[in-house]
Protein backbone atom coordinates (compact mmCIF):
# COMPACT_ATOMS: atom_id res chain seq x y z
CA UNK A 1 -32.14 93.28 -61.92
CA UNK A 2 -33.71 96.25 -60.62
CA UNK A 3 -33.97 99.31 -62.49
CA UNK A 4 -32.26 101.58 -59.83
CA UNK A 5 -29.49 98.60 -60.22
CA UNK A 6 -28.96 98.47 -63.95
CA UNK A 7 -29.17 102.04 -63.92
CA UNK A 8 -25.95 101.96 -61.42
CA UNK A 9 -24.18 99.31 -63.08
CA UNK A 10 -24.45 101.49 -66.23
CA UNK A 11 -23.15 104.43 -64.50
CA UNK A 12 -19.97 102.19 -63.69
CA UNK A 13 -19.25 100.92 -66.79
CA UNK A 14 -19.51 104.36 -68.06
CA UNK A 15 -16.86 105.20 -65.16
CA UNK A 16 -14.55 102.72 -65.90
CA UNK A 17 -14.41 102.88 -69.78
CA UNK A 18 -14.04 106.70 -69.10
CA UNK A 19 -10.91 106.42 -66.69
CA UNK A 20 -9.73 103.26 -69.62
CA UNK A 21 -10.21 105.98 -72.60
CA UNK A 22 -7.95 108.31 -70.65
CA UNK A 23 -5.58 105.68 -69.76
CA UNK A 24 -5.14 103.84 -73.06
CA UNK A 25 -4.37 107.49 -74.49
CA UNK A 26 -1.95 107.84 -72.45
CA UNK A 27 0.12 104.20 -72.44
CA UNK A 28 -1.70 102.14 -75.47
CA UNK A 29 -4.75 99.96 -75.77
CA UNK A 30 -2.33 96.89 -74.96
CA UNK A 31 -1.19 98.67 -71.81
CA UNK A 32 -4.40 98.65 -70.21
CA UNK A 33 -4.82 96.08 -67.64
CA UNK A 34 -7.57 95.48 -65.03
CA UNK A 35 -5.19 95.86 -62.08
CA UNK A 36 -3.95 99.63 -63.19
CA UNK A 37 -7.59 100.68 -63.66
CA UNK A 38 -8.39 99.17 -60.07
CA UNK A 39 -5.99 101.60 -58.52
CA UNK A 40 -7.06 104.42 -60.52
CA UNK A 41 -10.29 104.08 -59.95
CA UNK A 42 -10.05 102.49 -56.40
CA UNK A 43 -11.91 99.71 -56.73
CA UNK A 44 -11.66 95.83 -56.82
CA UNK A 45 -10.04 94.08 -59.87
CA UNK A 46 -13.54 91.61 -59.80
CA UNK A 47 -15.52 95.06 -60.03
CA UNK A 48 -13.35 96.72 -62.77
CA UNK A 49 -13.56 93.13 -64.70
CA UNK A 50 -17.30 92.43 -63.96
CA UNK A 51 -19.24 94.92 -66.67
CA UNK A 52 -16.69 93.54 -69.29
CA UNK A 53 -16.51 89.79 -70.43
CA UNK A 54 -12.96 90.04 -71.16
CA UNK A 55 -9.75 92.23 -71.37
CA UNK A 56 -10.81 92.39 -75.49
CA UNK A 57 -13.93 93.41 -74.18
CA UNK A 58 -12.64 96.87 -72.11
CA UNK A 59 -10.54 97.15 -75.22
CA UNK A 60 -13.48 97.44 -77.61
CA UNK A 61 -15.40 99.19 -74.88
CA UNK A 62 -12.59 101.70 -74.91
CA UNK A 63 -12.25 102.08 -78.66
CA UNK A 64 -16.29 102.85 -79.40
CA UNK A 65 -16.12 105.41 -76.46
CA UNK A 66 -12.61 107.34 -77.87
CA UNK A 67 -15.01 107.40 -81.17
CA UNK A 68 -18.08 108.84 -79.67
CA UNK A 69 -16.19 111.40 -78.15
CA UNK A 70 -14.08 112.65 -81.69
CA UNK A 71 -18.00 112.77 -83.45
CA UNK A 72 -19.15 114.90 -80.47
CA UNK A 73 -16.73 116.86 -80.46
CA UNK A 74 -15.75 117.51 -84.21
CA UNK A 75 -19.09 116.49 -86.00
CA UNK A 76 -21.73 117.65 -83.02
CA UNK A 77 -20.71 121.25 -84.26
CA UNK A 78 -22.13 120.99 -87.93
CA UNK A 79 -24.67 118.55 -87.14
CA UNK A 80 -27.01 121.07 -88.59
CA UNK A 81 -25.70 122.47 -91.84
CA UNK A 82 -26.22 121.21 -95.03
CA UNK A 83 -22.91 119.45 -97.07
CA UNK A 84 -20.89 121.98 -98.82
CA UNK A 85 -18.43 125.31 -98.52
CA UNK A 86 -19.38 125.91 -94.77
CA UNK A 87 -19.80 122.48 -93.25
CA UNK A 88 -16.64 121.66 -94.50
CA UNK A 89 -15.10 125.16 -93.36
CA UNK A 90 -16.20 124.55 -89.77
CA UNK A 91 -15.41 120.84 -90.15
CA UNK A 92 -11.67 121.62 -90.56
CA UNK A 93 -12.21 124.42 -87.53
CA UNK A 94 -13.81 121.62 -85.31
CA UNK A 95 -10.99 119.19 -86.13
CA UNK A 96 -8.44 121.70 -85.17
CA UNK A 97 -9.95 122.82 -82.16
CA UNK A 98 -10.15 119.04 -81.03
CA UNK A 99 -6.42 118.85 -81.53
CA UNK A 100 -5.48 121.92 -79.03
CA UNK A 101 -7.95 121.30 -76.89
CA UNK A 102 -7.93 117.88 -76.94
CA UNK A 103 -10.17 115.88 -74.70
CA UNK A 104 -7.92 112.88 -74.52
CA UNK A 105 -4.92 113.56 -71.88
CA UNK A 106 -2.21 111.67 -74.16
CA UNK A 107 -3.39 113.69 -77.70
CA UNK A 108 -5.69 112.49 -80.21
CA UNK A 109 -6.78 108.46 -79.32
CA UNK A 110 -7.18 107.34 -82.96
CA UNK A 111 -3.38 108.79 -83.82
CA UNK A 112 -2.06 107.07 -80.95
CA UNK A 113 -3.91 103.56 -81.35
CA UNK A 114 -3.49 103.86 -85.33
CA UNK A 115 0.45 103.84 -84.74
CA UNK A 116 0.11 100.99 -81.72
CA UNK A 117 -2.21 98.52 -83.69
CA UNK A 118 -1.14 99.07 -87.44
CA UNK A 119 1.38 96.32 -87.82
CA UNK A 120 -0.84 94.25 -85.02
CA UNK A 121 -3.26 92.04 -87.17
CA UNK A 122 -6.37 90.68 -84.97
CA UNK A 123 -9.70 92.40 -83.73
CA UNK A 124 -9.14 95.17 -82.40
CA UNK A 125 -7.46 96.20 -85.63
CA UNK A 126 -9.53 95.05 -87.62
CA UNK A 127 -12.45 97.53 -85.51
CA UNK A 128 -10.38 100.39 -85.60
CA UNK A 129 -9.52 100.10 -89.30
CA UNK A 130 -13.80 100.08 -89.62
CA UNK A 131 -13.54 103.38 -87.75
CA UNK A 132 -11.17 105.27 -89.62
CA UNK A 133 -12.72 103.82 -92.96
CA UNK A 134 -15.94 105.41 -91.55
CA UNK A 135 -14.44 108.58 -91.12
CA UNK A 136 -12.54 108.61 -94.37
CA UNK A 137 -15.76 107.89 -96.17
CA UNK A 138 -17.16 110.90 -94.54
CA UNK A 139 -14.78 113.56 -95.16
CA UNK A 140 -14.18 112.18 -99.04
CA UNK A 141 -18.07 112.95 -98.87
CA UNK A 142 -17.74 116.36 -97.50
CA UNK A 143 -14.90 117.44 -99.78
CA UNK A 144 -16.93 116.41 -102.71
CA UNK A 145 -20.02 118.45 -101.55
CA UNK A 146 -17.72 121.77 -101.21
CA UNK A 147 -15.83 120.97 -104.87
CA UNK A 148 -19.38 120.38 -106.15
CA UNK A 149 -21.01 124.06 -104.61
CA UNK A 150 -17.80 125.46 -105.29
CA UNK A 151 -18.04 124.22 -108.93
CA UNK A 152 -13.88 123.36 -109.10
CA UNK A 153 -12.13 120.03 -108.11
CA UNK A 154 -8.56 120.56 -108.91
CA UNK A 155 -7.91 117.47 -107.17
CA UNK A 156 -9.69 113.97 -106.26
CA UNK A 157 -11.63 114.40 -103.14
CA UNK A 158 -9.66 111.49 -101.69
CA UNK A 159 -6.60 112.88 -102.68
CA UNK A 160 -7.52 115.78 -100.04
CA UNK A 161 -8.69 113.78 -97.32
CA UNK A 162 -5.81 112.15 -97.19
CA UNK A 163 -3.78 115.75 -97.04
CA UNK A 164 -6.23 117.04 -94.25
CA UNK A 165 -5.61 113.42 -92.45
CA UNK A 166 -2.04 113.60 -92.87
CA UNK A 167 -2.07 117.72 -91.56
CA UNK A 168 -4.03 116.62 -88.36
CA UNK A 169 -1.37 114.27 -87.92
CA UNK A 170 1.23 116.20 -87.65
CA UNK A 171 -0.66 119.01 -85.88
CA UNK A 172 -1.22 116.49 -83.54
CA UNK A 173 2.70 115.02 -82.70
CA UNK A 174 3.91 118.96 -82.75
CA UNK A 175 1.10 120.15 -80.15
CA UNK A 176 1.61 116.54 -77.53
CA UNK A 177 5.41 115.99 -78.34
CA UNK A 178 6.78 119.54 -79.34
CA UNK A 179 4.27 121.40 -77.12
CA UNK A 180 4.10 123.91 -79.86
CA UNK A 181 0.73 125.46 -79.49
CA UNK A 182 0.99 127.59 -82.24
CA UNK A 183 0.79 124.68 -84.63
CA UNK A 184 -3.12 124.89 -84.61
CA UNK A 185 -3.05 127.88 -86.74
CA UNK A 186 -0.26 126.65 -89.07
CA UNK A 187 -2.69 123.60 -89.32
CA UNK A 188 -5.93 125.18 -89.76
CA UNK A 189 -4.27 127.28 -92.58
CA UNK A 190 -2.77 124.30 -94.31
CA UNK A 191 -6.38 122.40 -93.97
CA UNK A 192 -8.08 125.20 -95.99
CA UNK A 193 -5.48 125.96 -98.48
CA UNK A 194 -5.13 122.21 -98.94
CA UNK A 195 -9.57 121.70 -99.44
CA UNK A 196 -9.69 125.45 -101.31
CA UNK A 197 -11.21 126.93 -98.65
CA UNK A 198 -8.49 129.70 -98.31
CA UNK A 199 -11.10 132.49 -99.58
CA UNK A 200 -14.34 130.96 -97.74
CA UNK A 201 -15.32 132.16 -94.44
């Protein structure tokens, strides 16, 4: 294939797990189908399934592109600072600025697909579940680095995480389903006290 080809067969893929990102926040990762995306996107149903083996495929597709997204937007900001007090300081405001300003139309993706696929066993679980592990791993690690600099750990680090977790959670539902904007801040406050952060800038 020629390179000015691949190069526009990249571009829409990129298109069409962009417009399925949006659309599976919005109805589910099992709502997706090739025939709404074909509307959306005006095109064929053969050239909406063509860059994808198979409806799993799109769904995967769709998943690893909702998760790029959440790093570049909550872990692009402290890319550069070292683990400890501050990265986990503007970790927490990263997080909570993803949540009002969210850059998925139906809220945050992994919320929504955690509550659609946890009592579905099968693949595209069993990726997300990889994800959120991931993640989980990460922020134990960055609550440990702040308890460590800090010198206190009044609580297990994954005792925390799962707090902070649980906050952006409900941050989350009363932002999309309450339309409550000024649950950021009630969040954001209740992330810090909750990683003893409430005196660090």
């Amino acid at each position: 294939m020629p390179r000015s080809s691949r190069a526009e067969a990249a571009r829409t893929r990129e298109r069409i797990v962009r417009a399925a990102v949006d659309e599976a926040s919005r109805i589910g990762l099992e709502g997706l189908t090739i025939g709404t995306l074909a509307d959306l996107l005006s095109m064929s149903k053969a050239g909406v399934s063509g860059p994808f083996g198979s409806r799993e495929d799109l769904q995967y597709a769709v998943l690893e592109k909702a998760g790029r997204i959440f790093r570049d937007t909550v872990l692009g900001p402290i890319a550069d600072l070292p683990p400890g007090v501050e990265r986990l300081a503007r970790l927490i405001d990263a997080w909570i600025d993803y949540l009002t300003e969210c850059p998925f139309p139906g809220g945050c993706f992994t919320t929504a697909a955690s509550a659609e696929l946890d009592g579905r066993p099968g693949p595209l679980r069993d990726r997300l579940r990889a994800a959120i592990l991931e993640w989980r791993s990460f922020l134990i690690a960055q609550i440990a680095a702040s308890q460590k600099e800090r010198g206190t750990a009044h609580h297990p680090a994954a005792e925390i995480a799962t707090a902070l977790v649980g906050i952006s959670m409900a941050v989350n539902q009363e932002i999309q389903l309450l339309g409550d904007r000024s649950a950021a801040e009630r969040g954001r406050a209740a992330m810090r006290t909750a990683a003893g952060l409430d005196g660090a800038r």
